[in-house]
C-alpha atoms as a PDB file:
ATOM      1  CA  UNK A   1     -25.129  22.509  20.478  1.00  0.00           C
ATOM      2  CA  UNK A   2     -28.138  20.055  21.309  1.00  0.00           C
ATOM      3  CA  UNK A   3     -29.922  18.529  18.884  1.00  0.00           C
ATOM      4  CA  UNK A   4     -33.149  16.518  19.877  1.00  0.00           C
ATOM      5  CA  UNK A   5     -34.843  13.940  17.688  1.00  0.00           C
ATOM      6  CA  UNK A   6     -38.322  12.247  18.196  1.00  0.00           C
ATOM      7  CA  UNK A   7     -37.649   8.721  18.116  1.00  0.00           C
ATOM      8  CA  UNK A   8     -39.961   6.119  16.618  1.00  0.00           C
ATOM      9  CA  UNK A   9     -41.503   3.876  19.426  1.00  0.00           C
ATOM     10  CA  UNK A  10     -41.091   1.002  17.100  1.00  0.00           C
ATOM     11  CA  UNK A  11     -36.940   2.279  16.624  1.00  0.00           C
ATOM     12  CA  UNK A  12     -36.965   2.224  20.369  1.00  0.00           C
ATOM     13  CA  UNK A  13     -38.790  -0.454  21.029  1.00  0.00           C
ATOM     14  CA  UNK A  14     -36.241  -2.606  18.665  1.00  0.00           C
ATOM     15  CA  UNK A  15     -33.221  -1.039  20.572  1.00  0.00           C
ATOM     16  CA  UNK A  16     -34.535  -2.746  23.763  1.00  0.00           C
ATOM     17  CA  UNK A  17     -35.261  -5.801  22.218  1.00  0.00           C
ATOM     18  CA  UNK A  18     -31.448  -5.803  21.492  1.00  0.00           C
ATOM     19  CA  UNK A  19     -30.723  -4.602  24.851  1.00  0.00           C
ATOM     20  CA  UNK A  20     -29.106  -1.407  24.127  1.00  0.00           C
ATOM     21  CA  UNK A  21     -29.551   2.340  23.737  1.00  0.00           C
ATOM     22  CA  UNK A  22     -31.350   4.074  21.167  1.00  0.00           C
ATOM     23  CA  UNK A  23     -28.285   5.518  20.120  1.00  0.00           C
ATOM     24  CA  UNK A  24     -25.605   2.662  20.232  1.00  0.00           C
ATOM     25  CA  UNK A  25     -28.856   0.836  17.860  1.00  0.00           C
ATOM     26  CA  UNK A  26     -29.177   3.761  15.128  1.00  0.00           C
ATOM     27  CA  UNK A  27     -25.599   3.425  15.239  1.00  0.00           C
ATOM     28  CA  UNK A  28     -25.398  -0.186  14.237  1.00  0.00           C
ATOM     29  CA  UNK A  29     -28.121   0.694  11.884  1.00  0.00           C
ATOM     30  CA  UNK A  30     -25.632   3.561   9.959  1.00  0.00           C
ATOM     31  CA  UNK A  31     -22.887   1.547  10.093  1.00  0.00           C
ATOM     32  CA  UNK A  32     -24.507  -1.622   8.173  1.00  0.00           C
ATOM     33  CA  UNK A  33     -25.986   0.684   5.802  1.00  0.00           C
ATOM     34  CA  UNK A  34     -22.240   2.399   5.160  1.00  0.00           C
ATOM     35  CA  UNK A  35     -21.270  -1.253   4.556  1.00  0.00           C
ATOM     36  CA  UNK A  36     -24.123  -1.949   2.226  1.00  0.00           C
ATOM     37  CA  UNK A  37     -23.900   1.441   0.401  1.00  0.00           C
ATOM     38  CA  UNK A  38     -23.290   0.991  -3.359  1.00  0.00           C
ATOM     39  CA  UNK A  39     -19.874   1.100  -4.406  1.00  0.00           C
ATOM     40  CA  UNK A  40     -18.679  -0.128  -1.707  1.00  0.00           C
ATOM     41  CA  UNK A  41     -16.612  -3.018  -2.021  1.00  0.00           C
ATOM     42  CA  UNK A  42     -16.610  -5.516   1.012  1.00  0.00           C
ATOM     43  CA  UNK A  43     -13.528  -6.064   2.338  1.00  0.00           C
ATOM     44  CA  UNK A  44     -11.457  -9.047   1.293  1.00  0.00           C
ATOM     45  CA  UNK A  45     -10.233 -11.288   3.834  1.00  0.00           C
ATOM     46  CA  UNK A  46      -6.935 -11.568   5.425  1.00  0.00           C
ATOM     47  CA  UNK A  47      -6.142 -14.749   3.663  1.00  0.00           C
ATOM     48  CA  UNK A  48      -7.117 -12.979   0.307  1.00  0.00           C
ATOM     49  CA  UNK A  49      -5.418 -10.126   0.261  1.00  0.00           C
ATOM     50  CA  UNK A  50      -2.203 -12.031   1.468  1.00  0.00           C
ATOM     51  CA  UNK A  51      -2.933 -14.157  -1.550  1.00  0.00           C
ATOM     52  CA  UNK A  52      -2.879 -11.141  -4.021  1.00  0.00           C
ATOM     53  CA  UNK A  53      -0.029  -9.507  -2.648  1.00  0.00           C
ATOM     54  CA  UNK A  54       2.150 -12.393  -2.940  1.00  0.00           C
ATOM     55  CA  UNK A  55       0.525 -12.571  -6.708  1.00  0.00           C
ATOM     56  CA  UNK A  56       1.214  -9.578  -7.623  1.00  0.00           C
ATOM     57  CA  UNK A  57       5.102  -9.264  -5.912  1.00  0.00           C
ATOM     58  CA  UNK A  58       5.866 -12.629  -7.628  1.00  0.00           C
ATOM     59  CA  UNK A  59       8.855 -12.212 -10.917  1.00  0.00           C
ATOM     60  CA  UNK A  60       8.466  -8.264 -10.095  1.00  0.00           C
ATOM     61  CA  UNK A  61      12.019  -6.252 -10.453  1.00  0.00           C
ATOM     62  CA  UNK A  62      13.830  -3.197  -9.975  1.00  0.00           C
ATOM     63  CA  UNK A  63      16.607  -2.217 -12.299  1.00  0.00           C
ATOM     64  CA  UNK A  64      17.199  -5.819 -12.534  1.00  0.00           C
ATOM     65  CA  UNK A  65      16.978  -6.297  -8.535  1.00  0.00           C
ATOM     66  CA  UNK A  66      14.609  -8.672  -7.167  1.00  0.00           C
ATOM     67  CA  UNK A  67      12.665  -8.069  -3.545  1.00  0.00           C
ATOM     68  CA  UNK A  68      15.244 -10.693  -2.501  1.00  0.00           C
ATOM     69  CA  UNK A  69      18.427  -8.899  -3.366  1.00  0.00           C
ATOM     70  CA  UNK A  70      16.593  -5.698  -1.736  1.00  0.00           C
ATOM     71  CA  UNK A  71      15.846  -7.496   1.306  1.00  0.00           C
ATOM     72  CA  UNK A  72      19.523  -8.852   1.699  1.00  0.00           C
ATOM     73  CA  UNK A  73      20.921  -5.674   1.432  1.00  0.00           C
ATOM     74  CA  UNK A  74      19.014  -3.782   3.839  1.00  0.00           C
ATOM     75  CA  UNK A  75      20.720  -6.716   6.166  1.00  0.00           C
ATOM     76  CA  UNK A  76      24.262  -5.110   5.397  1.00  0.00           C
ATOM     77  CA  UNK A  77      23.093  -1.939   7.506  1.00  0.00           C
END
């Protein structure tokens, strides 16, 4: 299947201002507007969502196990 599209000479003329293809710049277009979309949540950083998980893991048990105890006995086997 082809599909052909009339392009915008402004749309093009932007995507060689940039340097690349029309297609590779519609794409960067879609993509930031996926990003941008409401409700959608940016993405937390690294550092952040290291942060929470440690928050969140912290005084948490299992049948009176803690992560710990888990951890040391998956080092038996």
């Amino acid at each position: 299947m082809e599909v052909k599209i009339k392009v915008p000479e402004r749309l093009a003329e932007a995507a060689r201002g940039r340097g690349v293809s029309v297609e590779v710049y519609v794409q960067e277009i879609l993509a930031q507007q996926a990003l941008t979309a409401p409700g959608v949540q940016p993405q937390e950083s690294v550092r952040e969502a290291i942060e929470s998980i440690l928050r969140l893991r912290k005084g948490k048990k299992l049948a009176g196990l803690q992560t710990k105890d888990l951890v040391h006995e998956g080092r038996k086997y």
